[in-house]
ModelCIF file with pLDDT and N, C-alpha, C, O atoms, coordinates in Angstrom:
data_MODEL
#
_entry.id   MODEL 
#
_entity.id                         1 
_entity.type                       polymer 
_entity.pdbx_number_of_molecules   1 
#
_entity_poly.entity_id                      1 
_entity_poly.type                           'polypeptide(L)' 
_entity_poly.nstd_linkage                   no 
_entity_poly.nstd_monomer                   no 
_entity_poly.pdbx_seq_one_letter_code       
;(UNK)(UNK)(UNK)(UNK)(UNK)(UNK)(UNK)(UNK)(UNK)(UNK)(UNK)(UNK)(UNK)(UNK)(UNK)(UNK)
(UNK)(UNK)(UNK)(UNK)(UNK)(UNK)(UNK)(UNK)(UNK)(UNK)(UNK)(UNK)(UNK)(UNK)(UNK)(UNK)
(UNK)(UNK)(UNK)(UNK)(UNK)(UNK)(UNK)
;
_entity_poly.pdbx_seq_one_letter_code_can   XXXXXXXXXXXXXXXXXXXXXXXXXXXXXXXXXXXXXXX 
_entity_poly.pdbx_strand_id                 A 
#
loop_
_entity_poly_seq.entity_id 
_entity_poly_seq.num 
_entity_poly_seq.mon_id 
_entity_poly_seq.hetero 
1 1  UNK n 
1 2  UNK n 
1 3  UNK n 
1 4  UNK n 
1 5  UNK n 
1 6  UNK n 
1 7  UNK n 
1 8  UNK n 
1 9  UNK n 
1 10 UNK n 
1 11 UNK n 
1 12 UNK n 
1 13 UNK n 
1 14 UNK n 
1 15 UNK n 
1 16 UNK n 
1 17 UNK n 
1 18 UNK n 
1 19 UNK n 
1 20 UNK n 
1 21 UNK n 
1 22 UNK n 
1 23 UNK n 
1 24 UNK n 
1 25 UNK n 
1 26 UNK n 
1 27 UNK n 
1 28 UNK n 
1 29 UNK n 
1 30 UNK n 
1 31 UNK n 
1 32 UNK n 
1 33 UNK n 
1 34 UNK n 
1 35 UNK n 
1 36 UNK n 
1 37 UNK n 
1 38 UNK n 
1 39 UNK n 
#
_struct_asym.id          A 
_struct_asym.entity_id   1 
#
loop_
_ma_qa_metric.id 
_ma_qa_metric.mode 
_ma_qa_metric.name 
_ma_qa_metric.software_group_id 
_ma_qa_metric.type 
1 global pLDDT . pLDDT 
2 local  pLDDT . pLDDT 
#
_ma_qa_metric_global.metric_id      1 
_ma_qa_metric_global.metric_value   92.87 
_ma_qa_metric_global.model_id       1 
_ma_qa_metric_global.ordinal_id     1 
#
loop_
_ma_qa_metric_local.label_asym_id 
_ma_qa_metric_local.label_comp_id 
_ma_qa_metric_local.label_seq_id 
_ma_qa_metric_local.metric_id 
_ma_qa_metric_local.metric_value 
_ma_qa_metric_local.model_id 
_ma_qa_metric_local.ordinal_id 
A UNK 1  2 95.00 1 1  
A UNK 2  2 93.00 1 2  
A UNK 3  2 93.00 1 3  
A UNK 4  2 95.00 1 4  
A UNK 5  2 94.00 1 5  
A UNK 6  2 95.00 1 6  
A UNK 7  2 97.00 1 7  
A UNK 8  2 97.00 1 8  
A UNK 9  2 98.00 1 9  
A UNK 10 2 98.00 1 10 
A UNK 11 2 98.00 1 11 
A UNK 12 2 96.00 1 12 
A UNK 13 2 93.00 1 13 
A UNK 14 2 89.00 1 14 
A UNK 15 2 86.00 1 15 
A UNK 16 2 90.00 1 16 
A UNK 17 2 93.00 1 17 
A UNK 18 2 95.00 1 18 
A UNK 19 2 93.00 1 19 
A UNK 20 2 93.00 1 20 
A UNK 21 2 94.00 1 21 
A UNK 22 2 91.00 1 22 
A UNK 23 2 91.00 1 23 
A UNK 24 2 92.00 1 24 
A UNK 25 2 85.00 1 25 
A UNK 26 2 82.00 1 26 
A UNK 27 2 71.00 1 27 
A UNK 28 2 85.00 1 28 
A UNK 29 2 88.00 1 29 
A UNK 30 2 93.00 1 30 
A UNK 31 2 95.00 1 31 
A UNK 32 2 96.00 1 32 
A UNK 33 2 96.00 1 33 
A UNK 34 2 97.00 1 34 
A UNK 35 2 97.00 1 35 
A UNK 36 2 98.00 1 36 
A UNK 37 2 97.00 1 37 
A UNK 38 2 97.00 1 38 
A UNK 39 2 96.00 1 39 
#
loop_
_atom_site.group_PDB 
_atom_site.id 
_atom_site.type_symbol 
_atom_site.label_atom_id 
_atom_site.label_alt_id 
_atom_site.label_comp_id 
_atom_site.label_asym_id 
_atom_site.label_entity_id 
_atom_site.label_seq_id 
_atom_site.pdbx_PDB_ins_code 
_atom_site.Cartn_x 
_atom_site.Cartn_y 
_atom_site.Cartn_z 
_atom_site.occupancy 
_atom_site.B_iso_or_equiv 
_atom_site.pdbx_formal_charge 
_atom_site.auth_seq_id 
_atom_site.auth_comp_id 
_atom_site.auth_asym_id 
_atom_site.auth_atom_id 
_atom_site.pdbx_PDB_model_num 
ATOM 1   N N  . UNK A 1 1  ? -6.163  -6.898  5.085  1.00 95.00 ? 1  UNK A N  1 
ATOM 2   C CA . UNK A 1 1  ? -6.724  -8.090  4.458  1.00 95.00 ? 1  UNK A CA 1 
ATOM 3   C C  . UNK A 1 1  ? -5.958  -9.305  5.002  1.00 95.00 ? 1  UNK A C  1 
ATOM 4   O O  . UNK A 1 1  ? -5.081  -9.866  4.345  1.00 95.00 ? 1  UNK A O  1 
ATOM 5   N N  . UNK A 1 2  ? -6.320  -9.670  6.187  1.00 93.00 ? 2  UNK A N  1 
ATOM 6   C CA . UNK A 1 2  ? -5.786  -10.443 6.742  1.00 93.00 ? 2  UNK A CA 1 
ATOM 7   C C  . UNK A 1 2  ? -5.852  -12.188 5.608  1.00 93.00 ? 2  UNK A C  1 
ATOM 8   O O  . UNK A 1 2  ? -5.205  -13.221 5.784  1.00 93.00 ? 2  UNK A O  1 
ATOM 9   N N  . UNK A 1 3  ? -6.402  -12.017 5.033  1.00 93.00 ? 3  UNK A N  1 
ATOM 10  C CA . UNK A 1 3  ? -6.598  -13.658 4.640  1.00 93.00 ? 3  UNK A CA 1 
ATOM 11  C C  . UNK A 1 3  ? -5.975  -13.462 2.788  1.00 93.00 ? 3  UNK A C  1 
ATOM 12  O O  . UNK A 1 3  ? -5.804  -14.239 1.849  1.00 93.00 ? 3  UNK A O  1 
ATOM 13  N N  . UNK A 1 4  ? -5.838  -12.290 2.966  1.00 95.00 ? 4  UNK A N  1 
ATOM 14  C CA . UNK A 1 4  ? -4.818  -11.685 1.516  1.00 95.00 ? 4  UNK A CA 1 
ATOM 15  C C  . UNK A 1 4  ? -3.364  -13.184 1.202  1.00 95.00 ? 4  UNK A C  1 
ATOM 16  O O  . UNK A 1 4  ? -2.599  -13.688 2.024  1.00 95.00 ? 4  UNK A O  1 
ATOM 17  N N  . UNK A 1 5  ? -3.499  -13.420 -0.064 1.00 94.00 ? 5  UNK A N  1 
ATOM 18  C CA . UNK A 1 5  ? -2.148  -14.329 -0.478 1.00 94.00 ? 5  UNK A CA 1 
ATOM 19  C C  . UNK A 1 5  ? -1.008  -13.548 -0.612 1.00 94.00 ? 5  UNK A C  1 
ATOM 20  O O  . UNK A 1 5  ? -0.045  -14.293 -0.797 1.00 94.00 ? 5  UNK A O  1 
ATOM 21  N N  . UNK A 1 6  ? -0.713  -12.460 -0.601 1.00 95.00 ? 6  UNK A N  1 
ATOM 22  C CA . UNK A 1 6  ? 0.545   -11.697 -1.051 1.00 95.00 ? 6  UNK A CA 1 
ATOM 23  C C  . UNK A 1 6  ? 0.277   -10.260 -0.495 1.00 95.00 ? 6  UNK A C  1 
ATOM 24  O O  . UNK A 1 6  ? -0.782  -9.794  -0.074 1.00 95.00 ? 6  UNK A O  1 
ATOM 25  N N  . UNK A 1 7  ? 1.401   -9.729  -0.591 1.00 97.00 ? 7  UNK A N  1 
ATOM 26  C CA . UNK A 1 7  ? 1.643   -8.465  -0.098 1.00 97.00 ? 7  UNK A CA 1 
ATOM 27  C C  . UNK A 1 7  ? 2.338   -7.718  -0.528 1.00 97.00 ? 7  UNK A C  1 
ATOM 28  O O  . UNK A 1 7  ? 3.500   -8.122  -0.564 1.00 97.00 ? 7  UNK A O  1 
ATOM 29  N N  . UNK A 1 8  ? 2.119   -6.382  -1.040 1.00 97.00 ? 8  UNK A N  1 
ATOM 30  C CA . UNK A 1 8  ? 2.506   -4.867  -1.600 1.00 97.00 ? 8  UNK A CA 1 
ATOM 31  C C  . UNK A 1 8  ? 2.928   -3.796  -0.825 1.00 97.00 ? 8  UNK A C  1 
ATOM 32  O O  . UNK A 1 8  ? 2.154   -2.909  -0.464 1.00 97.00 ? 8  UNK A O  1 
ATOM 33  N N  . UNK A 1 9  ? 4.176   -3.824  -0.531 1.00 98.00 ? 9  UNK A N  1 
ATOM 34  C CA . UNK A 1 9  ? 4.396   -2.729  0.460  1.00 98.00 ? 9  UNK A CA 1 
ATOM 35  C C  . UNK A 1 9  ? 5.486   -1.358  -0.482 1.00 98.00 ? 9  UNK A C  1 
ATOM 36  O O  . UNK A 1 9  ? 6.656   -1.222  -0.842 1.00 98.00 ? 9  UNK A O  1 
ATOM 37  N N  . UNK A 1 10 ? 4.483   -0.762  -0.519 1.00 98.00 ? 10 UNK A N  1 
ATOM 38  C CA . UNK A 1 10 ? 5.056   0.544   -1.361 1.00 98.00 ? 10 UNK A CA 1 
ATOM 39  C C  . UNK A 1 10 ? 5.975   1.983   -0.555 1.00 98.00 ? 10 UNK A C  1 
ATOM 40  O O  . UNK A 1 10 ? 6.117   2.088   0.663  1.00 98.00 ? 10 UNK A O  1 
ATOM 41  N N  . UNK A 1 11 ? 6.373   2.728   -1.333 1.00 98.00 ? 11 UNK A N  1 
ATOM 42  C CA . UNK A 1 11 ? 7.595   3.613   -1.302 1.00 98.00 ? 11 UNK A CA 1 
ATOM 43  C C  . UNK A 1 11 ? 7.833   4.966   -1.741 1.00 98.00 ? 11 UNK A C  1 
ATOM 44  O O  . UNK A 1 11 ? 8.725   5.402   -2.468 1.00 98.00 ? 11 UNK A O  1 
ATOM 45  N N  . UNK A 1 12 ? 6.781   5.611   -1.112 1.00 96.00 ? 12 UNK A N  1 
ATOM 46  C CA . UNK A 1 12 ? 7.100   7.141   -1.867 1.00 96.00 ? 12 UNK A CA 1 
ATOM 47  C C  . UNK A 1 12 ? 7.635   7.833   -2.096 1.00 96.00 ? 12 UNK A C  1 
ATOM 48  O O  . UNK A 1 12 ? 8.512   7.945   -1.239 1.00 96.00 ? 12 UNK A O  1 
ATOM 49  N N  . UNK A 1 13 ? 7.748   8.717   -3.032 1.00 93.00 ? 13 UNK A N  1 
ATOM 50  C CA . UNK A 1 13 ? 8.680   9.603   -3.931 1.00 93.00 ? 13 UNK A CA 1 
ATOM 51  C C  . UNK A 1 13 ? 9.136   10.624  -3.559 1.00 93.00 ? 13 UNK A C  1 
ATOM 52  O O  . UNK A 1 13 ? 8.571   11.334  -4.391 1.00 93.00 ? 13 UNK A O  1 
ATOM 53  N N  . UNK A 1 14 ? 9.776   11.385  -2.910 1.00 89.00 ? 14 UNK A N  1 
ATOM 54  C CA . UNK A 1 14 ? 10.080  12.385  -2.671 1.00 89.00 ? 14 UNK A CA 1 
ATOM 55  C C  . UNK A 1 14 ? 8.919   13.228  -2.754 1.00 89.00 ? 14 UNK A C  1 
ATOM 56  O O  . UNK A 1 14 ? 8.182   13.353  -3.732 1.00 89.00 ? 14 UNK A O  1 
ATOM 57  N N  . UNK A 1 15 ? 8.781   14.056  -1.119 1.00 86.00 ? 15 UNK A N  1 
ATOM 58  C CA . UNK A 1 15 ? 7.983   15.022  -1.019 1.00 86.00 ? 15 UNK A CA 1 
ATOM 59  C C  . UNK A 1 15 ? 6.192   14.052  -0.661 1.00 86.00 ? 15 UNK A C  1 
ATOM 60  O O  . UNK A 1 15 ? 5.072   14.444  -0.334 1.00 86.00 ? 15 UNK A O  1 
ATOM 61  N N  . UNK A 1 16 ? 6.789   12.728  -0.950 1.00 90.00 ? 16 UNK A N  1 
ATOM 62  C CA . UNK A 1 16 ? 5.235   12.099  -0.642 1.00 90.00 ? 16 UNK A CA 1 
ATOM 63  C C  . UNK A 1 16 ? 4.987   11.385  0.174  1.00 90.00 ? 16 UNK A C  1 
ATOM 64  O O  . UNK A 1 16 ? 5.792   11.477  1.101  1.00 90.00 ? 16 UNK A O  1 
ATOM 65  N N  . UNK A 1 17 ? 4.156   10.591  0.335  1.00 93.00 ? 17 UNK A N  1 
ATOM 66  C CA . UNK A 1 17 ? 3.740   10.428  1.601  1.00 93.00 ? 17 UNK A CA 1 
ATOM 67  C C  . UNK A 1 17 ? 3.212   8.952   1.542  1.00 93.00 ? 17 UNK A C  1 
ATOM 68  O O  . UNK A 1 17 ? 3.239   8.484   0.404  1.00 93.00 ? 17 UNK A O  1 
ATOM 69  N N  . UNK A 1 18 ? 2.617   7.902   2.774  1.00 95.00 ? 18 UNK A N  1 
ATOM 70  C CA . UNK A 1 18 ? 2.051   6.984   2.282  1.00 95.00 ? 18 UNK A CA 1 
ATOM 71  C C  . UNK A 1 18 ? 0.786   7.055   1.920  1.00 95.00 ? 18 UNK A C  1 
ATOM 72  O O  . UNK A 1 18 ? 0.332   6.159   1.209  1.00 95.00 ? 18 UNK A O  1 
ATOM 73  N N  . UNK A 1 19 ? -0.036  8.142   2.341  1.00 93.00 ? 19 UNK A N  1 
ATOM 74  C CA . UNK A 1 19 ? -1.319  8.651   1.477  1.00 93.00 ? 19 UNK A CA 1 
ATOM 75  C C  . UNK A 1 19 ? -1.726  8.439   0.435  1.00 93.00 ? 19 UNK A C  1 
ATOM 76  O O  . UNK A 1 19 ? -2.869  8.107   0.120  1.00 93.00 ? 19 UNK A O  1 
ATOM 77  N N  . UNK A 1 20 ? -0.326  8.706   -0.568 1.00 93.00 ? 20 UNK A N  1 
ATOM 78  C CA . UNK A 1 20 ? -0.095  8.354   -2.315 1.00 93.00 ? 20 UNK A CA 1 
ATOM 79  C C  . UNK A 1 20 ? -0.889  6.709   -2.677 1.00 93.00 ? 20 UNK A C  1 
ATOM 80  O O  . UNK A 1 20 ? -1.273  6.458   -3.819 1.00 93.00 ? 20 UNK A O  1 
ATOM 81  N N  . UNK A 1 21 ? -1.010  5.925   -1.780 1.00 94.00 ? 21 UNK A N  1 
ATOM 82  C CA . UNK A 1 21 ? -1.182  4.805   -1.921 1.00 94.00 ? 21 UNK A CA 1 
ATOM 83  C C  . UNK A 1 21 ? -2.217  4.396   -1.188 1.00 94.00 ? 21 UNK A C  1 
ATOM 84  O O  . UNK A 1 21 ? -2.252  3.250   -0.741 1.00 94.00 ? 21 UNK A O  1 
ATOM 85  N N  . UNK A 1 22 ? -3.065  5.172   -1.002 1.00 91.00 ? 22 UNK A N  1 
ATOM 86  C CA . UNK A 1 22 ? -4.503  4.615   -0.031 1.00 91.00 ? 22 UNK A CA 1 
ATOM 87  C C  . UNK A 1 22 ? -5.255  4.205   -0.556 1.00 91.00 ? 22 UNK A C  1 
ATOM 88  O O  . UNK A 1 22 ? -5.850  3.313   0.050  1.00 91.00 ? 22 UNK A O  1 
ATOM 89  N N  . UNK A 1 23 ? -5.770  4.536   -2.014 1.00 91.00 ? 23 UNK A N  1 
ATOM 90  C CA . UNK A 1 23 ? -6.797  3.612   -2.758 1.00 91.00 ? 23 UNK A CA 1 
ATOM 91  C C  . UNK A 1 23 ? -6.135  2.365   -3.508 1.00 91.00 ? 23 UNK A C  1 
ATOM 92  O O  . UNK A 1 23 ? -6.649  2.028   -4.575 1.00 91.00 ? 23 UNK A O  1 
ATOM 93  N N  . UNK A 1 24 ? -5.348  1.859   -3.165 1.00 92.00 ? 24 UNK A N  1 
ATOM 94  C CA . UNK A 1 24 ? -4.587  0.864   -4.625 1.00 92.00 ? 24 UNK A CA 1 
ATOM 95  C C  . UNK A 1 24 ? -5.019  -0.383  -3.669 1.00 92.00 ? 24 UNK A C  1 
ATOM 96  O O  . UNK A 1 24 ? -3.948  -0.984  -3.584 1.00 92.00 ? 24 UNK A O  1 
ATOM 97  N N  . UNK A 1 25 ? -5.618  -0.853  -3.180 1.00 85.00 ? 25 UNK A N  1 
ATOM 98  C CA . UNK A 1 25 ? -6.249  -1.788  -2.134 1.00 85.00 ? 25 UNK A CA 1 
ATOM 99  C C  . UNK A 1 25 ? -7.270  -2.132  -2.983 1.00 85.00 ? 25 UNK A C  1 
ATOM 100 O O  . UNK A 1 25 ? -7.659  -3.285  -3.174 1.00 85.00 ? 25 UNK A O  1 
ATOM 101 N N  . UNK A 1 26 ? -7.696  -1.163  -3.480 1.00 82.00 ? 26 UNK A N  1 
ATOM 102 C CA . UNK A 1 26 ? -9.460  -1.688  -4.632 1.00 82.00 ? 26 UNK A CA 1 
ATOM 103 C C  . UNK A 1 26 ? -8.800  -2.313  -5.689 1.00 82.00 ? 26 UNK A C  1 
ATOM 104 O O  . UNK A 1 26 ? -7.752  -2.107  -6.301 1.00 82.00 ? 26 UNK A O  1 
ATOM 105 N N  . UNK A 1 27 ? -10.145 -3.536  -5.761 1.00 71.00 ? 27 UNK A N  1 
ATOM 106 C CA . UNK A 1 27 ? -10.099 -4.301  -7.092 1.00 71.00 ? 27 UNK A CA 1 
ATOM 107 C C  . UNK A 1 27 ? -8.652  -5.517  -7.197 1.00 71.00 ? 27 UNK A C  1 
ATOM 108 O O  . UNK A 1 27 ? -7.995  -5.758  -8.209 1.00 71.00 ? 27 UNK A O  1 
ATOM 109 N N  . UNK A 1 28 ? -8.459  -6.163  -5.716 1.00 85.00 ? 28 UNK A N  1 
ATOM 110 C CA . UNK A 1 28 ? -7.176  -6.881  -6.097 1.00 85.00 ? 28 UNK A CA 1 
ATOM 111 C C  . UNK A 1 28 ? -7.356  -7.259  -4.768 1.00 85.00 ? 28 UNK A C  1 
ATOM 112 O O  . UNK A 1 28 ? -6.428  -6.946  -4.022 1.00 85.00 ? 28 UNK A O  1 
ATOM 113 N N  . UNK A 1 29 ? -8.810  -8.168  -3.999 1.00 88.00 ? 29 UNK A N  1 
ATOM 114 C CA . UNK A 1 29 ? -8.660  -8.648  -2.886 1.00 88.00 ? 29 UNK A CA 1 
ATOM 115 C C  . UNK A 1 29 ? -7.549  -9.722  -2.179 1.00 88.00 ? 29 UNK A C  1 
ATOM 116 O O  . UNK A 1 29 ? -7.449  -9.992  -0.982 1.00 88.00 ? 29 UNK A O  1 
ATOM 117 N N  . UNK A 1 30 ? -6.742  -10.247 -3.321 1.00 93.00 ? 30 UNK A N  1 
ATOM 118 C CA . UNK A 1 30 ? -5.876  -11.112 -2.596 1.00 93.00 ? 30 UNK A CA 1 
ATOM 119 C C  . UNK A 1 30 ? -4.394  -10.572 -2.415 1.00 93.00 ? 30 UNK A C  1 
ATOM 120 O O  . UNK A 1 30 ? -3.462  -11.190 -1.900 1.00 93.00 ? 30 UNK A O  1 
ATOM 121 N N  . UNK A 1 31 ? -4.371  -9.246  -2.964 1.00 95.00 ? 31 UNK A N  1 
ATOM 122 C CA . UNK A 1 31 ? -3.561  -8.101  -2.197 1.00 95.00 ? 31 UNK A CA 1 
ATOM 123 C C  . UNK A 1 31 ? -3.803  -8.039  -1.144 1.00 95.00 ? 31 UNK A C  1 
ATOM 124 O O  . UNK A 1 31 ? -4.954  -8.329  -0.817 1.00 95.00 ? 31 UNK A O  1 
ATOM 125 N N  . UNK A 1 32 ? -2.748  -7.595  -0.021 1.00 96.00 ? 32 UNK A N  1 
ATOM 126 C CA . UNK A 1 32 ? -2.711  -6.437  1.189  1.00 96.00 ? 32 UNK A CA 1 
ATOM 127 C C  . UNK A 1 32 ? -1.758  -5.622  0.583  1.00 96.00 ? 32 UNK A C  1 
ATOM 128 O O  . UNK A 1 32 ? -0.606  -5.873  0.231  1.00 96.00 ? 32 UNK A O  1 
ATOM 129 N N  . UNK A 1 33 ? -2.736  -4.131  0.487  1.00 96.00 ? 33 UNK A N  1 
ATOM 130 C CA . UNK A 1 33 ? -1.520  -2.899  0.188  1.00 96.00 ? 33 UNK A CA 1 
ATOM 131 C C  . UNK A 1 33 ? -1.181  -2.255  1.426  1.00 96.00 ? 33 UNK A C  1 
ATOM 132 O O  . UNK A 1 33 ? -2.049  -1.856  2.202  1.00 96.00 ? 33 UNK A O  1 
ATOM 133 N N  . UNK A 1 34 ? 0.166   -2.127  1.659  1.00 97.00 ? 34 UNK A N  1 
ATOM 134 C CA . UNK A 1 34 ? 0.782   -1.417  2.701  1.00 97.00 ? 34 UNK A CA 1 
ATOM 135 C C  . UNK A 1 34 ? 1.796   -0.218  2.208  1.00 97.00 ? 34 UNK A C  1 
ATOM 136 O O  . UNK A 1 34 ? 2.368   -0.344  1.125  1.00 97.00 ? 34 UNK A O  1 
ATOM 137 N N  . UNK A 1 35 ? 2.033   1.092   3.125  1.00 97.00 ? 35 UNK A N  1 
ATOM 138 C CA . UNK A 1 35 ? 3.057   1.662   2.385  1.00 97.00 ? 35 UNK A CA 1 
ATOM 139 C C  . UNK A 1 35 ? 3.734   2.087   3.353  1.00 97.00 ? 35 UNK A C  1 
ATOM 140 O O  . UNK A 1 35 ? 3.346   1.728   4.464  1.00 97.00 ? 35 UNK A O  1 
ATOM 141 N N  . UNK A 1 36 ? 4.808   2.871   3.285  1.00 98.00 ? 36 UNK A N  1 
ATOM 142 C CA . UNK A 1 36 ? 5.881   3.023   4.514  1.00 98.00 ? 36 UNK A CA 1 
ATOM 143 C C  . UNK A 1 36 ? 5.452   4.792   4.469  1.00 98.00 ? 36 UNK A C  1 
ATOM 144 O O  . UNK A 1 36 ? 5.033   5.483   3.539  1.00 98.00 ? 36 UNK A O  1 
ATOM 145 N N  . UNK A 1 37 ? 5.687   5.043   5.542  1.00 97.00 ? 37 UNK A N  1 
ATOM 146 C CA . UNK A 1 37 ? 5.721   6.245   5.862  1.00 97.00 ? 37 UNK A CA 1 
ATOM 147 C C  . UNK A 1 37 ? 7.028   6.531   6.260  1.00 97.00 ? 37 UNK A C  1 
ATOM 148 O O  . UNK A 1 37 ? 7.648   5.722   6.950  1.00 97.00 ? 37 UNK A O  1 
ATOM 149 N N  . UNK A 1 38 ? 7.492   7.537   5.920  1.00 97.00 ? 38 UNK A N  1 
ATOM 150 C CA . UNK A 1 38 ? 8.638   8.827   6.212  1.00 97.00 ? 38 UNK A CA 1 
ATOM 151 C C  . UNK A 1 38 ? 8.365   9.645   6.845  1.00 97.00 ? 38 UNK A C  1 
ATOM 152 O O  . UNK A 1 38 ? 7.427   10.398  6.579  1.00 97.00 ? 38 UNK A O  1 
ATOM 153 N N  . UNK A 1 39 ? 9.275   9.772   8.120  1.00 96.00 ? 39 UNK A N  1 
ATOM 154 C CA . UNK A 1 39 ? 9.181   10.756  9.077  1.00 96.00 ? 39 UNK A CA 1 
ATOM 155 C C  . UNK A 1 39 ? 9.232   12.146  8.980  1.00 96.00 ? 39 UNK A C  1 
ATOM 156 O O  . UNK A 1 39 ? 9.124   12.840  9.991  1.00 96.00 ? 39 UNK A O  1 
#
């Protein structure tokens, strides 16, 4: 969401993944959700 006001960059829990966080983008267009992945 390039034209997004703010930004959410999330952090998963042990054993998880950034997957955990692929729908949290809906319903909050002036979000960009991002999450980190672990190698």
């Amino acid at each position: 969401r390039p034209a997004a006001d703010r930004r959410l960059i999330c952090f998963p829990h042990a054993g998880g993944s950034a997957n955990f966080f692929r729908d949290w983008a809906a319903g909050r267009p002036e979000t960009e959700v991002a999450a980190v992945q672990y190698p």
